[in-house]
N, C-alpha and C. Protein backbone atom coordinates (compact mmCIF):
# COMPACT_ATOMS: atom_id res chain seq x y z
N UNK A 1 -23.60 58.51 -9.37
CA UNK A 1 -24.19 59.33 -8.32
C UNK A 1 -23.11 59.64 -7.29
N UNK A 2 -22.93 60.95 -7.01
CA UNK A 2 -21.94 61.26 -5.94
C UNK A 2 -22.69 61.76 -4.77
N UNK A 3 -22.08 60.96 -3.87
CA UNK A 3 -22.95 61.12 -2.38
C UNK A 3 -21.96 62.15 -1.45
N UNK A 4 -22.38 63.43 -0.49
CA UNK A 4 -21.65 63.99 0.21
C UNK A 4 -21.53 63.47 1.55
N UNK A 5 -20.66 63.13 2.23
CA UNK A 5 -20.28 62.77 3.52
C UNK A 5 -21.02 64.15 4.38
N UNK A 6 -21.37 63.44 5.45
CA UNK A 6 -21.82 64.62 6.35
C UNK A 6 -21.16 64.29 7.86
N UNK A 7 -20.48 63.29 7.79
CA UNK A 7 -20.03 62.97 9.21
C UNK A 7 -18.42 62.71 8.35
N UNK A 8 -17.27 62.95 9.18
CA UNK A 8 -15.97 63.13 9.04
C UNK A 8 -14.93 62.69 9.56
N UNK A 9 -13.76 61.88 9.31
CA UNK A 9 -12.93 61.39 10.22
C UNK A 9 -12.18 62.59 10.54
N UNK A 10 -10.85 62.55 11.25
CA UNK A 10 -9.96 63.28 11.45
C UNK A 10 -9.19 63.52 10.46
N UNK A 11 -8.59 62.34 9.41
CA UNK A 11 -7.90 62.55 8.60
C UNK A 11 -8.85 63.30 7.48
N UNK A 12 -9.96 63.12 7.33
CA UNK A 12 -11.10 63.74 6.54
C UNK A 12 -11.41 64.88 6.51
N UNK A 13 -11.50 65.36 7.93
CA UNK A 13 -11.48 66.54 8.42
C UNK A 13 -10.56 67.51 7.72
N UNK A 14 -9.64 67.07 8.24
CA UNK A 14 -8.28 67.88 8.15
C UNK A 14 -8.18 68.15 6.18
N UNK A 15 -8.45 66.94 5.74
CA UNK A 15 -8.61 67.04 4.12
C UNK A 15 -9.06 68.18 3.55
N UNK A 16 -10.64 68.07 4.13
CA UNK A 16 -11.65 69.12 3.66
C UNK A 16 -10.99 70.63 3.80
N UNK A 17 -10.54 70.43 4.98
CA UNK A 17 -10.12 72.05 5.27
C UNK A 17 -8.54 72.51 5.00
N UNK A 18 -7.78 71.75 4.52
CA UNK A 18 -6.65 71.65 4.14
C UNK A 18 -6.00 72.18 5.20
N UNK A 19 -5.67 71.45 6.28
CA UNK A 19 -4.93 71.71 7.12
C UNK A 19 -4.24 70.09 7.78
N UNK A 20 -3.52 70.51 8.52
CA UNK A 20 -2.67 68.88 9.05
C UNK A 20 -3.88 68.49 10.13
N UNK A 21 -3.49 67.17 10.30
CA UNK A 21 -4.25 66.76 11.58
C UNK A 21 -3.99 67.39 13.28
N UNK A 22 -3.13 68.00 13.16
CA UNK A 22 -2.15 68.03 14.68
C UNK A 22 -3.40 69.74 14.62
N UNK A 23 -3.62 70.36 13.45
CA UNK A 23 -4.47 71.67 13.60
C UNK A 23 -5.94 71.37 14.14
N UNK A 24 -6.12 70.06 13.72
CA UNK A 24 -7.68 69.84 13.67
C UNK A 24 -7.92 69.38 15.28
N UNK A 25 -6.63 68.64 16.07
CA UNK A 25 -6.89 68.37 17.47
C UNK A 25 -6.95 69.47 17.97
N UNK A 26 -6.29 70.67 17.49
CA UNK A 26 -5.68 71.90 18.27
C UNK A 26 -7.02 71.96 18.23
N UNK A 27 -7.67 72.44 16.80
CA UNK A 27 -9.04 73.11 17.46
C UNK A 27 -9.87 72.51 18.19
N UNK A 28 -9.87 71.74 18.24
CA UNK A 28 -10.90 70.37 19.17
C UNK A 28 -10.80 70.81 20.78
N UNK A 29 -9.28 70.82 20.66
CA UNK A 29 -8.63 70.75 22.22
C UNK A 29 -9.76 72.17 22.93
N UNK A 30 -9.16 73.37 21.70
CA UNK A 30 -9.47 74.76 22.42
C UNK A 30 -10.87 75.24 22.24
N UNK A 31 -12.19 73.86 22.31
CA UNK A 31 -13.06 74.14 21.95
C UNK A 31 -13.81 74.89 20.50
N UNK A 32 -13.07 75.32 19.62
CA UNK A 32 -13.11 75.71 18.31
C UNK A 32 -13.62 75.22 17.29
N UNK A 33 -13.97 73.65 17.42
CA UNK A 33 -14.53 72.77 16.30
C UNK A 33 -15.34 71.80 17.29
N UNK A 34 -16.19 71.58 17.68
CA UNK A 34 -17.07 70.44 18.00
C UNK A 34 -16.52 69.37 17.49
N UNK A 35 -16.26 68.39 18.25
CA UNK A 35 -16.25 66.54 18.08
C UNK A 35 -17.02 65.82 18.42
N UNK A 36 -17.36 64.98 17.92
CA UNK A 36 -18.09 63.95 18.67
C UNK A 36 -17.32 62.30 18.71
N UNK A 37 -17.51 61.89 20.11
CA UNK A 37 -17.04 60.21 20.02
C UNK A 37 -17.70 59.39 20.24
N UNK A 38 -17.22 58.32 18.85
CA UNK A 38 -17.94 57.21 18.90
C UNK A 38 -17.15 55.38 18.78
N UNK A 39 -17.64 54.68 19.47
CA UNK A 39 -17.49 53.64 19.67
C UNK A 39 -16.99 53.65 21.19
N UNK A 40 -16.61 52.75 21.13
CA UNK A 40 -15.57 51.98 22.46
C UNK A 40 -14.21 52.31 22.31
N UNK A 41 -13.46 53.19 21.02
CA UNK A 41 -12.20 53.33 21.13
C UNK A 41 -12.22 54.68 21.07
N UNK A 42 -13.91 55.52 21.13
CA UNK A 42 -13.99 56.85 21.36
C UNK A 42 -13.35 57.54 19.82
N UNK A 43 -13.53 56.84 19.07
CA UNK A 43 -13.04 58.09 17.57
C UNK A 43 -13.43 59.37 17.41
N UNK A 44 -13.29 60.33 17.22
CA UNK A 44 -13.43 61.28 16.51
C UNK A 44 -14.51 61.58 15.18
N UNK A 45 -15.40 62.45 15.28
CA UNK A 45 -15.89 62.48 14.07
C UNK A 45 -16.68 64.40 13.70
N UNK A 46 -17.10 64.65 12.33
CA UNK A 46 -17.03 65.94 12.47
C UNK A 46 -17.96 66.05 11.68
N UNK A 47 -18.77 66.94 11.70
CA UNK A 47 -19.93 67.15 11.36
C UNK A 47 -19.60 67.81 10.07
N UNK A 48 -20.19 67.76 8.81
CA UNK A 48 -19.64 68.97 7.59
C UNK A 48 -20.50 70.82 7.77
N UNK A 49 -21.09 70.95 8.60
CA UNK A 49 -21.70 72.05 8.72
C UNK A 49 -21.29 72.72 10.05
N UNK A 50 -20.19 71.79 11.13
CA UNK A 50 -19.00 72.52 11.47
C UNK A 50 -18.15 72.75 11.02
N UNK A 51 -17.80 72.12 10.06
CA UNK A 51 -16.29 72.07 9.47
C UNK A 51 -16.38 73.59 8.77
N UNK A 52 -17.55 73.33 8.05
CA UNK A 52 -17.86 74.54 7.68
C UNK A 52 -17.48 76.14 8.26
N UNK A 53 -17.90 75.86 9.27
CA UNK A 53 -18.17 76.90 10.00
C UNK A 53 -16.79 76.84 11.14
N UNK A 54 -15.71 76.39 10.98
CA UNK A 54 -14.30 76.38 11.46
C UNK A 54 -13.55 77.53 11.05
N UNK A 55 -13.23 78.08 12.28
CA UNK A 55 -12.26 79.17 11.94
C UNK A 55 -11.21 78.68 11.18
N UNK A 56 -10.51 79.39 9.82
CA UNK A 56 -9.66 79.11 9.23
C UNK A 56 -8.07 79.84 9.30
N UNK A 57 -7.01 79.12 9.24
CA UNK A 57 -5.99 79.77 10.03
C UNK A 57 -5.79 81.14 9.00
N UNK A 58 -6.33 81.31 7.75
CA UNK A 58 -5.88 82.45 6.75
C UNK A 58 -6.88 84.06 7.08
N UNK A 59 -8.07 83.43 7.20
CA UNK A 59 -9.02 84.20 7.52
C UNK A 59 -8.35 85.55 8.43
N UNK A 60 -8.64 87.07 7.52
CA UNK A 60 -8.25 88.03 7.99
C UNK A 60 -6.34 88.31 7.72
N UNK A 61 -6.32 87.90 7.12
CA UNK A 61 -4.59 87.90 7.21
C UNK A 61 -3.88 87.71 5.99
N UNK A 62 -4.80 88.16 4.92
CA UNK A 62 -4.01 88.17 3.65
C UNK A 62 -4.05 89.51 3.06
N UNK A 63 -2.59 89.98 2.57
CA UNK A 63 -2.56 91.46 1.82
C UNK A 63 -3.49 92.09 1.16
N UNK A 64 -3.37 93.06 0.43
CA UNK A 64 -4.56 93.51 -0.40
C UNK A 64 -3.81 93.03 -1.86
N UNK A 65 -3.03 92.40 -1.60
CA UNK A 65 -2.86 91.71 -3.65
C UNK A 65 -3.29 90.58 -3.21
N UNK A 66 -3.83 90.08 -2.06
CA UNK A 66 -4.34 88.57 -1.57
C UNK A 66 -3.36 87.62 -1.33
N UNK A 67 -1.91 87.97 -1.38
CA UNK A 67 -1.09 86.92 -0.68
C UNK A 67 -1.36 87.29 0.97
N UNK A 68 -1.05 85.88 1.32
CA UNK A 68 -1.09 85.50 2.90
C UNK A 68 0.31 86.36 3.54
N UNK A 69 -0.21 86.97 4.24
CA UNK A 69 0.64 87.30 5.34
C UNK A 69 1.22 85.81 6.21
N UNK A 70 2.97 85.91 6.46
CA UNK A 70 3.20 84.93 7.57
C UNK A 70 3.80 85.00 8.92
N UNK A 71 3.06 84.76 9.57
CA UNK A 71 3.22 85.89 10.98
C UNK A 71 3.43 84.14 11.44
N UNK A 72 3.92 84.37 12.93
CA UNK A 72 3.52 83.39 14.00
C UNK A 72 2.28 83.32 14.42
N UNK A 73 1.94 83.90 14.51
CA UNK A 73 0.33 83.81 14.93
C UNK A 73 -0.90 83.01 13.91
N UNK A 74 -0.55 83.28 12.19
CA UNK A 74 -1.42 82.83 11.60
C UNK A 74 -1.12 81.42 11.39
N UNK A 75 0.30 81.03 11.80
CA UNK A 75 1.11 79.68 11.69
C UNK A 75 1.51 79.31 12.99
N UNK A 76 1.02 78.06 13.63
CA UNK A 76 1.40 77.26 14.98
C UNK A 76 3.04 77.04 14.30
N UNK A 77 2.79 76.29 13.26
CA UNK A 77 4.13 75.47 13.45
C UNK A 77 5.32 76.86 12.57
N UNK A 78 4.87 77.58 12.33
CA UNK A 78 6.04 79.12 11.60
C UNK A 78 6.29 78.94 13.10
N UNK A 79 5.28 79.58 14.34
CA UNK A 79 5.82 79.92 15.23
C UNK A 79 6.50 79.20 16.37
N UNK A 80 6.86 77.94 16.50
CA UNK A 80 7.86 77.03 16.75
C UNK A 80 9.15 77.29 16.06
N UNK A 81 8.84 77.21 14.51
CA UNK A 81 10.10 77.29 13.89
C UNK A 81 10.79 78.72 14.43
N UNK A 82 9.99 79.62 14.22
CA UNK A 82 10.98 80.95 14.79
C UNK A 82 11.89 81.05 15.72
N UNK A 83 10.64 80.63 16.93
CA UNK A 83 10.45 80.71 18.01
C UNK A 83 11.87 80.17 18.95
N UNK A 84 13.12 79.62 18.68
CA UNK A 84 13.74 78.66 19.22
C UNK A 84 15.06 79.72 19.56
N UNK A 85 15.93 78.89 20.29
CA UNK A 85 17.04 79.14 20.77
C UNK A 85 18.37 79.71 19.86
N UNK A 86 18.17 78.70 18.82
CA UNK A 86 19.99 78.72 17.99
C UNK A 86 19.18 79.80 17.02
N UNK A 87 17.73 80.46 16.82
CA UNK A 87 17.42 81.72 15.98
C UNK A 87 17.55 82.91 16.78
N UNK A 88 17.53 82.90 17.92
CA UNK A 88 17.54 84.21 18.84
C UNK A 88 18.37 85.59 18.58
N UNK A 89 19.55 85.28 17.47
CA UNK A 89 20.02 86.64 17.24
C UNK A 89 19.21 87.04 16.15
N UNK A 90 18.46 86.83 15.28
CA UNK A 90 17.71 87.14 14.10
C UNK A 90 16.58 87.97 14.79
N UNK A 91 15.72 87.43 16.18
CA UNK A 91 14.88 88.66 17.10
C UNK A 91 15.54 89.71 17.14
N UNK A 92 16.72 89.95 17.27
CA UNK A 92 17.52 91.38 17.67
C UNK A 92 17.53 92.26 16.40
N UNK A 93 16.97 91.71 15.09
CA UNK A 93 17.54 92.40 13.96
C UNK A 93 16.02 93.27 13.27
């Protein structure tokens, strides 16, 4: 018998939706995913019918042959990597 989880850790979270954990605080942070905390050390936990319903970073942003577009925008961490000092002559090009 396989039972479905309906409540979610962080690392769980992040599983389901295939994304890193550092995405799943982001959305937390910017209101985007509902959390809830529990215990005394305040954990994290996630409902599966939000998770569900989580904006996904691909959503809207893939070609018409269905590869992903990679912008900064659809990627936090692309847009760090770009984003920096010793790349700044590659903006000019």
């Amino acid at each position: 018998m396989v039972t479905m989880n309906e409540w979610f850790t962080v690392e769980e979270a992040a599983s389901y939706l295939r994304v890193s954990k550092r995405t799943i605080y982001k959305l937390t942070q910017e209101g985007r995913l509902p959390a809830f905390r529990i215990g005394e050390e305040r954990h994290r936990r996630f409902r599966r019918e939000d998770l569900d319903r989580a904006p996904r970073p691909s959503e809207g942003l893939r070609t018409p042959e269905g590869l992903l577009k990679l912008t900064a925008k659809s990627d936090p961490v692309l847009a760090e990597i770009w984003d920096n000092e010793r790349d700044a002559a590659y903006d000019r090009i």
